[in-house]
PDB file of N, CA and C in Angstrom:
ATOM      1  N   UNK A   1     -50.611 -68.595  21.363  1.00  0.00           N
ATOM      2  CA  UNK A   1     -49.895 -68.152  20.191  1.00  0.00           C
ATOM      3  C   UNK A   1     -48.881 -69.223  19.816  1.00  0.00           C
ATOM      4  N   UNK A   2     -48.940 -69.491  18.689  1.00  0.00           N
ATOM      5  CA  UNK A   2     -47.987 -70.386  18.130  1.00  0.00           C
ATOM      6  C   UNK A   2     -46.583 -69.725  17.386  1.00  0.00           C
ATOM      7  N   UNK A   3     -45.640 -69.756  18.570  1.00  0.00           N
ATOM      8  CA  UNK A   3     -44.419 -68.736  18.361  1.00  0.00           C
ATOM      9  C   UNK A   3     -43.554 -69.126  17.600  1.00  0.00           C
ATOM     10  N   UNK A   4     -43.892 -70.025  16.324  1.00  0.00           N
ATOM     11  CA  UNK A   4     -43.065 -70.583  15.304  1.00  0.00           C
ATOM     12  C   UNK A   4     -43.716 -69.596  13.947  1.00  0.00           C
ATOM     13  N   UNK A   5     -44.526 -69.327  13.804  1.00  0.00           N
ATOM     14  CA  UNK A   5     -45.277 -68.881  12.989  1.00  0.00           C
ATOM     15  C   UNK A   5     -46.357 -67.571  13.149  1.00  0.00           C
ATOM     16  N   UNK A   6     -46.298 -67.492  14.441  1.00  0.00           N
ATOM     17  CA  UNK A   6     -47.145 -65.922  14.877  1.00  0.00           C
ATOM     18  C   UNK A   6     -48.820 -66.300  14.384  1.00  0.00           C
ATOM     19  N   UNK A   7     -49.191 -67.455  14.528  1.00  0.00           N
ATOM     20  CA  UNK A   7     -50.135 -67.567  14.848  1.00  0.00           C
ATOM     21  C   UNK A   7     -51.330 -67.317  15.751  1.00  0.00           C
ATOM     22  N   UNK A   8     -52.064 -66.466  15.808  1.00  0.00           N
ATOM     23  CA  UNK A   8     -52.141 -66.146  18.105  1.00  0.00           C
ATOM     24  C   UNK A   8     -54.206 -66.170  17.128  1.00  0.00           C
ATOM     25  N   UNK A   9     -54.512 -67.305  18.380  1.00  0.00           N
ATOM     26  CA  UNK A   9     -55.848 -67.268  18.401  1.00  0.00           C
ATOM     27  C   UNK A   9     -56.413 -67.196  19.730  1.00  0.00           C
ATOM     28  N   UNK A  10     -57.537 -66.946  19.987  1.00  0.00           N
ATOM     29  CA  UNK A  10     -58.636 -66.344  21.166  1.00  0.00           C
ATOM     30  C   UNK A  10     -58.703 -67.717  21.883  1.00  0.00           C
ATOM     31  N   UNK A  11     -58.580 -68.249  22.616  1.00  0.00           N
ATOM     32  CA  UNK A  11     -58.609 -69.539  23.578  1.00  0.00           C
ATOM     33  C   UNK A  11     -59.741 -69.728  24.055  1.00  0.00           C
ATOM     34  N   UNK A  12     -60.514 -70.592  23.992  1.00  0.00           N
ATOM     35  CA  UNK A  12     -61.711 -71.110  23.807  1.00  0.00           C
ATOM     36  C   UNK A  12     -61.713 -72.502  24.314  1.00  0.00           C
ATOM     37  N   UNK A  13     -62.145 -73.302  25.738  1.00  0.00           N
ATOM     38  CA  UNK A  13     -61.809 -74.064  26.214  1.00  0.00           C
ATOM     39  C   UNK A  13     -62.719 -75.135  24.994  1.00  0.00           C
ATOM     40  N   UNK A  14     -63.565 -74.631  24.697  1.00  0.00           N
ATOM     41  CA  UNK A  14     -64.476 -75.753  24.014  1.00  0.00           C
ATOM     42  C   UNK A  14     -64.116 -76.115  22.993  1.00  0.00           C
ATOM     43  N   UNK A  15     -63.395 -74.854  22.121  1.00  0.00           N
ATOM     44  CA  UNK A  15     -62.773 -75.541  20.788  1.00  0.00           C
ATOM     45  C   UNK A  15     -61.559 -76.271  20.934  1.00  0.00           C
ATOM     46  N   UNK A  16     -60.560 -76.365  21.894  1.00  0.00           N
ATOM     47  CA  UNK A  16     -59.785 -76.991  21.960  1.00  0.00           C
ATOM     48  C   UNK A  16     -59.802 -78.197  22.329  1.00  0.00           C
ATOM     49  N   UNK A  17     -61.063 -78.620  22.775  1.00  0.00           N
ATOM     50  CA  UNK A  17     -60.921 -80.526  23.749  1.00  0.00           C
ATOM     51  C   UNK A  17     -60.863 -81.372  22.351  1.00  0.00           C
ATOM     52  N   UNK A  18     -61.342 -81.094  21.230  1.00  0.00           N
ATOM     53  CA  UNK A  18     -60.800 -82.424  20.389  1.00  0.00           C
ATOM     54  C   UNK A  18     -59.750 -82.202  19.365  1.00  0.00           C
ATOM     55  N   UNK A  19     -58.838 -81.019  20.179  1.00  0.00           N
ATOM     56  CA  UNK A  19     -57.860 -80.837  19.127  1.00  0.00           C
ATOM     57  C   UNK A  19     -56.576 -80.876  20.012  1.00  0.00           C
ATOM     58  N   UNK A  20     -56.075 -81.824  20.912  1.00  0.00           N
ATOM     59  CA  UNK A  20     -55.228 -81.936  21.144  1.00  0.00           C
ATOM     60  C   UNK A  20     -53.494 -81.389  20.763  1.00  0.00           C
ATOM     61  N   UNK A  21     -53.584 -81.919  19.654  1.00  0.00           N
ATOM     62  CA  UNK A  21     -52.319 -81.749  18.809  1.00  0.00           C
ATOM     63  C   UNK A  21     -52.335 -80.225  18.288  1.00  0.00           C
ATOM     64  N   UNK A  22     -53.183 -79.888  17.985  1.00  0.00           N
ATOM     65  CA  UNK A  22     -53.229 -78.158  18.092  1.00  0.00           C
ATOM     66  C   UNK A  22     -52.904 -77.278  19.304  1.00  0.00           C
ATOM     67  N   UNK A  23     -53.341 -77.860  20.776  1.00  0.00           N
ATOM     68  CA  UNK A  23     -52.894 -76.833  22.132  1.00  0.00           C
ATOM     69  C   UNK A  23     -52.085 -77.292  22.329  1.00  0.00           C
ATOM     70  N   UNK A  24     -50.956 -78.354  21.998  1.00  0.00           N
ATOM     71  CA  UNK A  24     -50.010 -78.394  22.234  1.00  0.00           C
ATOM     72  C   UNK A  24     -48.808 -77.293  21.755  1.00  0.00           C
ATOM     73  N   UNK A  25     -49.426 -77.038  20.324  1.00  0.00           N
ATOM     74  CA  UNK A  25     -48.704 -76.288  19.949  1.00  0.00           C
ATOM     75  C   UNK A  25     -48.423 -75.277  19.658  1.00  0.00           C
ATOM     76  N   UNK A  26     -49.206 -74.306  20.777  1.00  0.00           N
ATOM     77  CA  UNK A  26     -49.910 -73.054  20.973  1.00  0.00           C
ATOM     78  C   UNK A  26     -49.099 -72.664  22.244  1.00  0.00           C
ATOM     79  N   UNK A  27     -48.688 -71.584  22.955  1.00  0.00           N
ATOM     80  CA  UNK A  27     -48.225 -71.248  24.393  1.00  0.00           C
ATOM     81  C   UNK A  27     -49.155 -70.215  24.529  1.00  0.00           C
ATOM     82  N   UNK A  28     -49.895 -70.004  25.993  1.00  0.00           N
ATOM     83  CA  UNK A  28     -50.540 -68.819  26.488  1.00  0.00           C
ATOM     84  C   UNK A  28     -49.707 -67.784  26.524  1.00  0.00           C
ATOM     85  N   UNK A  29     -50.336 -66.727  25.990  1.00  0.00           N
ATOM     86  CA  UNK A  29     -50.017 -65.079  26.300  1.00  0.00           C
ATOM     87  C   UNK A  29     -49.639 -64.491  27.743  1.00  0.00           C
ATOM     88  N   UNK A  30     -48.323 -64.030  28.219  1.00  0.00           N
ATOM     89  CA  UNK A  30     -48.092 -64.230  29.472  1.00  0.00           C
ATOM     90  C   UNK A  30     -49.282 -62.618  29.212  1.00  0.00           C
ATOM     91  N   UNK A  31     -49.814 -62.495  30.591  1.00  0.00           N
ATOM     92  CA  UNK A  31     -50.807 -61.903  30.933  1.00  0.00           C
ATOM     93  C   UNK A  31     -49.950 -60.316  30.909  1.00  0.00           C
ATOM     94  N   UNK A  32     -49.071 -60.115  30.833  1.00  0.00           N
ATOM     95  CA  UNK A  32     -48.582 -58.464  30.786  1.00  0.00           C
ATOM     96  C   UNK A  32     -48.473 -58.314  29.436  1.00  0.00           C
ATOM     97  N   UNK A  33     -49.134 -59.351  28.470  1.00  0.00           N
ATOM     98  CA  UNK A  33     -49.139 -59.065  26.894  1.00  0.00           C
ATOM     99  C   UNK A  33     -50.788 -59.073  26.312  1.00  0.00           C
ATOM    100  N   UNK A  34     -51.279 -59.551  27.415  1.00  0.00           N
ATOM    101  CA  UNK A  34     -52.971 -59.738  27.023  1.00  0.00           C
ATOM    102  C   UNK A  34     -53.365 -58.560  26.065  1.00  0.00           C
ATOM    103  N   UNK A  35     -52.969 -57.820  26.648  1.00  0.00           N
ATOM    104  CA  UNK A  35     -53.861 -56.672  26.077  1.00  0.00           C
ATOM    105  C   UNK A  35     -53.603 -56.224  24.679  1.00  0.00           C
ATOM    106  N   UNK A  36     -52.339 -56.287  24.838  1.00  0.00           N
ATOM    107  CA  UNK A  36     -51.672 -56.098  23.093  1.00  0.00           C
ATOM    108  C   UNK A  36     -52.006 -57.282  22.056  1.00  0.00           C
ATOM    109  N   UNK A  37     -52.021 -58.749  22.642  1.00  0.00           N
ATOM    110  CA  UNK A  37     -53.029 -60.028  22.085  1.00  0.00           C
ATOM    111  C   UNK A  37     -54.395 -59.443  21.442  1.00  0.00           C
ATOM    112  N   UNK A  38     -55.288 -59.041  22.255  1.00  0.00           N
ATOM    113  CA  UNK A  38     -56.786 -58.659  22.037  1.00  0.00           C
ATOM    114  C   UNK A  38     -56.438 -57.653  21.179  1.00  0.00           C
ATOM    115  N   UNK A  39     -55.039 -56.574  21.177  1.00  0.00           N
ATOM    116  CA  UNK A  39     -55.187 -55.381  20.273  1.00  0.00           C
ATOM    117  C   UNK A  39     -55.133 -55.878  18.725  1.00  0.00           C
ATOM    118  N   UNK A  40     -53.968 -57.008  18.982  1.00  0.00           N
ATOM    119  CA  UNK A  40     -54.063 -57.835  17.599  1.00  0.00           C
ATOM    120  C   UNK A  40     -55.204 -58.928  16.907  1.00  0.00           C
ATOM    121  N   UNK A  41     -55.815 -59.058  17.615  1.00  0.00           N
ATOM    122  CA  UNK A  41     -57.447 -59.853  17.510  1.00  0.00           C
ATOM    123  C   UNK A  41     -58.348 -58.760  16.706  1.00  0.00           C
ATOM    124  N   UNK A  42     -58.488 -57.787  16.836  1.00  0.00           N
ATOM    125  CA  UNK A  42     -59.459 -57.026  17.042  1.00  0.00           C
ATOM    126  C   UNK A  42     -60.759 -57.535  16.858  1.00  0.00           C
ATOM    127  N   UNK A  43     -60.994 -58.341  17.554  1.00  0.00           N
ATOM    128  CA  UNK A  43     -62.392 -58.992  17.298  1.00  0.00           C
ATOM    129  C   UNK A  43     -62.538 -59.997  17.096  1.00  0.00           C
ATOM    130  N   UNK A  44     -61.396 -60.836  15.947  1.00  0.00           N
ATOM    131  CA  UNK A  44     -61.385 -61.988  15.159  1.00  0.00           C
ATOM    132  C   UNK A  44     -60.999 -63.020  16.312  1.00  0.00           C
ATOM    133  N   UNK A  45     -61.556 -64.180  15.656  1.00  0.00           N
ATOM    134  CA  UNK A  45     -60.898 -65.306  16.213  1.00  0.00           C
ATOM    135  C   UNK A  45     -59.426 -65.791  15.799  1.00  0.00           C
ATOM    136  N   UNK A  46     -58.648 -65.493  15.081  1.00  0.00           N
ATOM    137  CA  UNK A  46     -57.636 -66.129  14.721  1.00  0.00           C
ATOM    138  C   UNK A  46     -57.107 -64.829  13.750  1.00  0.00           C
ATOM    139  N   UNK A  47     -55.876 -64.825  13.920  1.00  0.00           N
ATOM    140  CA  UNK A  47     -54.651 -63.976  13.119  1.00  0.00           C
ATOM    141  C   UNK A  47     -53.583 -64.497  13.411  1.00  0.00           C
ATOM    142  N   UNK A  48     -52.609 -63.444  12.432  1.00  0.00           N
ATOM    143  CA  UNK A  48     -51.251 -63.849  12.481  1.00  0.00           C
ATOM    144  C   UNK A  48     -50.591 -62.566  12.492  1.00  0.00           C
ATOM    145  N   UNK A  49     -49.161 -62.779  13.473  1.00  0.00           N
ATOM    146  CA  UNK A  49     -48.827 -61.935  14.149  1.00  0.00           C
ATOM    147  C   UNK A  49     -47.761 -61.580  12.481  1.00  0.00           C
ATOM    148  N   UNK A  50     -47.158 -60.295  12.755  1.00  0.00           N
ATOM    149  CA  UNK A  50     -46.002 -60.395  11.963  1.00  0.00           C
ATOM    150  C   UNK A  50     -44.642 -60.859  13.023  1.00  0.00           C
ATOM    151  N   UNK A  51     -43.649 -61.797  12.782  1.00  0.00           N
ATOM    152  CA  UNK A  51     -43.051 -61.864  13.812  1.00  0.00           C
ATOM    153  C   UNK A  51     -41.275 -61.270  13.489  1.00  0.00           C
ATOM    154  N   UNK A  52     -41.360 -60.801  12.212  1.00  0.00           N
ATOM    155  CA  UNK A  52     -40.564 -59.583  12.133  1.00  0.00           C
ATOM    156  C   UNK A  52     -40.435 -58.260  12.192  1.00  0.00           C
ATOM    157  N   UNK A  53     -41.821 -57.725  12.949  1.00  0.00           N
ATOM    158  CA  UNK A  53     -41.889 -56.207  13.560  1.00  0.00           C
ATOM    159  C   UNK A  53     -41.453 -55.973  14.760  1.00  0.00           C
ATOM    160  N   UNK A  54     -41.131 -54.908  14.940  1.00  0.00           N
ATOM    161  CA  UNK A  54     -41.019 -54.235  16.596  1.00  0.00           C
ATOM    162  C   UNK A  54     -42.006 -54.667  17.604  1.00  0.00           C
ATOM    163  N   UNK A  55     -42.533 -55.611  17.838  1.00  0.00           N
ATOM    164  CA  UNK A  55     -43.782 -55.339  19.060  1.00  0.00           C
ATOM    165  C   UNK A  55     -43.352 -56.419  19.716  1.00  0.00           C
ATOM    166  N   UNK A  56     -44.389 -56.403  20.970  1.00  0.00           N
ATOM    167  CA  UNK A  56     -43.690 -56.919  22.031  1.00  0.00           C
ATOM    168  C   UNK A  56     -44.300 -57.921  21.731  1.00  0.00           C
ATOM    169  N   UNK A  57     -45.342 -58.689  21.167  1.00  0.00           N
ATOM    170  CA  UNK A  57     -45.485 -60.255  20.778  1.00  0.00           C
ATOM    171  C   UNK A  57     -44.469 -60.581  20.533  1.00  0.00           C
ATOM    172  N   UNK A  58     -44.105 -59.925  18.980  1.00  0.00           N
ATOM    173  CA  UNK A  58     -43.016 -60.453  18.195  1.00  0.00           C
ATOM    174  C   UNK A  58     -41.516 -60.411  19.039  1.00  0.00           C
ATOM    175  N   UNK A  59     -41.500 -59.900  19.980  1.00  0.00           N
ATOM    176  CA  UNK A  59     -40.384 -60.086  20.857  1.00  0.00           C
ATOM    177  C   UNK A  59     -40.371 -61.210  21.507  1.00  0.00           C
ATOM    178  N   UNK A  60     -41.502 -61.245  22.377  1.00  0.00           N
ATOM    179  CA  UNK A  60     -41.704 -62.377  22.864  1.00  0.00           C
ATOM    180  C   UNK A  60     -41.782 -63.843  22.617  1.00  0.00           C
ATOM    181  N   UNK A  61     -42.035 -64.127  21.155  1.00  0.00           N
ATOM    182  CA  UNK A  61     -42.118 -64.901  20.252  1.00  0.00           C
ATOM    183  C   UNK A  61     -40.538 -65.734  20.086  1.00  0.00           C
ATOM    184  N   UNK A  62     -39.737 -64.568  20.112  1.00  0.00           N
ATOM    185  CA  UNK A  62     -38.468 -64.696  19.904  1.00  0.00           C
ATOM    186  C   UNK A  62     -37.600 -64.774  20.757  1.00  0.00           C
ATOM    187  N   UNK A  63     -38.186 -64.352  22.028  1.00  0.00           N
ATOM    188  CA  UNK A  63     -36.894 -64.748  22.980  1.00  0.00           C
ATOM    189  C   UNK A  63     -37.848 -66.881  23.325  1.00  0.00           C
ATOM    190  N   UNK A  64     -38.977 -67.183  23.737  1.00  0.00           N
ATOM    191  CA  UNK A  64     -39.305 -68.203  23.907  1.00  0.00           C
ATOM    192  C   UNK A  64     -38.613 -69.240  22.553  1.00  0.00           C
ATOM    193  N   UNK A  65     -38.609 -69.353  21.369  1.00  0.00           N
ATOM    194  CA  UNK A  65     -37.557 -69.196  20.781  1.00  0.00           C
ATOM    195  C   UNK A  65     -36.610 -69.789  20.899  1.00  0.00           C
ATOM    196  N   UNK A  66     -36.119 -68.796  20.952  1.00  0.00           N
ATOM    197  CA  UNK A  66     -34.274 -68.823  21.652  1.00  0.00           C
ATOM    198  C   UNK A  66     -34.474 -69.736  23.042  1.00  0.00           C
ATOM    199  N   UNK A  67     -35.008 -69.674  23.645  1.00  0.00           N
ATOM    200  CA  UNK A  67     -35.122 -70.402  24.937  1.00  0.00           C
ATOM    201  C   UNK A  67     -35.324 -72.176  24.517  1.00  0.00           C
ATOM    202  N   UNK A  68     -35.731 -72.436  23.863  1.00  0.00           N
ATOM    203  CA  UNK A  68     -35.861 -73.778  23.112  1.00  0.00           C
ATOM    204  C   UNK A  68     -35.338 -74.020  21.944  1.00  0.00           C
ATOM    205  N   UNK A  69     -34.257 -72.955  21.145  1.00  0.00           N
ATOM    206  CA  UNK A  69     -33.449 -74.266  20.701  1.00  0.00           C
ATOM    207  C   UNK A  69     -32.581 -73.834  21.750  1.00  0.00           C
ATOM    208  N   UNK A  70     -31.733 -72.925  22.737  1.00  0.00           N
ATOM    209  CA  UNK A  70     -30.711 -73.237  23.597  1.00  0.00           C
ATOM    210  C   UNK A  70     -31.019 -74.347  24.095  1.00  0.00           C
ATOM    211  N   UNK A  71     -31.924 -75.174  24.546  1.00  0.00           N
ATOM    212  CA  UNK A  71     -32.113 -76.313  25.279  1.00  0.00           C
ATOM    213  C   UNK A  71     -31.957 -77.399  24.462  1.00  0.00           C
ATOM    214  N   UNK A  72     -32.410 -77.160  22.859  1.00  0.00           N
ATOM    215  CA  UNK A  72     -31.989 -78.509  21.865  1.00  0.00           C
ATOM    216  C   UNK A  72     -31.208 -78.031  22.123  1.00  0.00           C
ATOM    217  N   UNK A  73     -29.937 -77.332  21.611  1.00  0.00           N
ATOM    218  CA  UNK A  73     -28.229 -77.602  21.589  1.00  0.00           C
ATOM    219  C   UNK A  73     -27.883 -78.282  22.530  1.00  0.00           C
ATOM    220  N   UNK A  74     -28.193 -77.938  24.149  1.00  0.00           N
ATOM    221  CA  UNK A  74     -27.349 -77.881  24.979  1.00  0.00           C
ATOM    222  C   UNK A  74     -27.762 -79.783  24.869  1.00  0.00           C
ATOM    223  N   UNK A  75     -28.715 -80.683  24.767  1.00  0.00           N
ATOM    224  CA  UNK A  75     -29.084 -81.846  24.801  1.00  0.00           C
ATOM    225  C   UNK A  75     -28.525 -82.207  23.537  1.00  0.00           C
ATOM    226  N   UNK A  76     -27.936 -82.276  22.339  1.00  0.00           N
ATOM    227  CA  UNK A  76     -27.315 -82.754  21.086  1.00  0.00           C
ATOM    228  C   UNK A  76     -26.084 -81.978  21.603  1.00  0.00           C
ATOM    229  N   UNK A  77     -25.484 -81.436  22.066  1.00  0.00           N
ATOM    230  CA  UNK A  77     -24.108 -80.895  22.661  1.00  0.00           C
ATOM    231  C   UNK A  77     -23.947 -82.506  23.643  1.00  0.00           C
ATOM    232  N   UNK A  78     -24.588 -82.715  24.724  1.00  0.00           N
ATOM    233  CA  UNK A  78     -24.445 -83.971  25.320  1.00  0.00           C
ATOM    234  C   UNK A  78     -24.599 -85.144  24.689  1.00  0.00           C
ATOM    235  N   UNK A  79     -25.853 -85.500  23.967  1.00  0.00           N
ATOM    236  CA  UNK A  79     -25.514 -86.427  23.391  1.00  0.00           C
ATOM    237  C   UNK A  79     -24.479 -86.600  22.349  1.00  0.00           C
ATOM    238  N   UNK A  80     -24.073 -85.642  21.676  1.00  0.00           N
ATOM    239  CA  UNK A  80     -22.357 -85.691  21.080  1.00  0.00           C
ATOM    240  C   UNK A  80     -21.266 -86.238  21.750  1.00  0.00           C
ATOM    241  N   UNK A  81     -21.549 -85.317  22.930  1.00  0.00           N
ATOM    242  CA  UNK A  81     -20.102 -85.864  23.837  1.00  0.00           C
ATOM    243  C   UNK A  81     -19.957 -87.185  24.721  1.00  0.00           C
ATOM    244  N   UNK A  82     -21.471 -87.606  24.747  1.00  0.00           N
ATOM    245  CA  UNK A  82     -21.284 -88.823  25.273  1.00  0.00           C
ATOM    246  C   UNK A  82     -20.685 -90.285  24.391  1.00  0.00           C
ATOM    247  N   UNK A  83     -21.403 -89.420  23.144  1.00  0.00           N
ATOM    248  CA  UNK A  83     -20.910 -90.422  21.646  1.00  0.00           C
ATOM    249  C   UNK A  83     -19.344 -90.406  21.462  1.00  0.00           C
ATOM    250  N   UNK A  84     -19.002 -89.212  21.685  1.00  0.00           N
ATOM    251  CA  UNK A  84     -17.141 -89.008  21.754  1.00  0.00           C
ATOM    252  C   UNK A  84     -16.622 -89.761  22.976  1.00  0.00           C
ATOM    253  N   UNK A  85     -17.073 -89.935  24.105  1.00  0.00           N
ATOM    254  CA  UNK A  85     -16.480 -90.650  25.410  1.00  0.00           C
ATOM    255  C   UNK A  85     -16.796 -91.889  25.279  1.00  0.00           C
ATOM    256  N   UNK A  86     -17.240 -92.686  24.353  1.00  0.00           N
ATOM    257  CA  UNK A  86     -17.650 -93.759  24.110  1.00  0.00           C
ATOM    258  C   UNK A  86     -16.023 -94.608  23.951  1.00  0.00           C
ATOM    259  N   UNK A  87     -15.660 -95.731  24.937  1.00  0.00           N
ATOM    260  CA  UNK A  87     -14.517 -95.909  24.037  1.00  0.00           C
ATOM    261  C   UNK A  87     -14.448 -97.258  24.597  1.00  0.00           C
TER     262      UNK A  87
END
């Protein structure tokens, strides 16, 4: 699922080997969400999640998220302050 956009497609080792730049930018479904994944598939190869509803994708979507830009800040928080101790 691509948790910028609620993208979530069916993982398919074969379609992915010449698309590099695409599984990068995809994260696996932690497995206590599988099932609600496939509920949102229903069949299809590819959908899109809503990632402003109640469900636990869209939760999930959002705390991973939050988990990466806290890590940009906290790295442009340092490189700031190293730019300020510069003297």
């Amino acid at each position: 699922m691509n948790i910028d956009n609620g993208h979530l497609i069916r993982f398919e080792e074969e379609f992915f080997q010449d698309l590099p730049k695409i599984r990068s930018s995809f994260l696996a479904v932690p497995p206590e969400l599988e099932a609600e994944a496939v509920c949102e598939l229903a069949g299809r190869n590819e959908t899109y999640v809503d990632l402003k509803a109640a469900t636990p994708l869209a939760s999930w979507a959002a705390k991973k998220r939050a988990e990466r830009d806290k890590k940009k800040d906290k790295r442009q928080m340092i490189k700031k302050s190293k730019r300020r101790n510069r003297a």
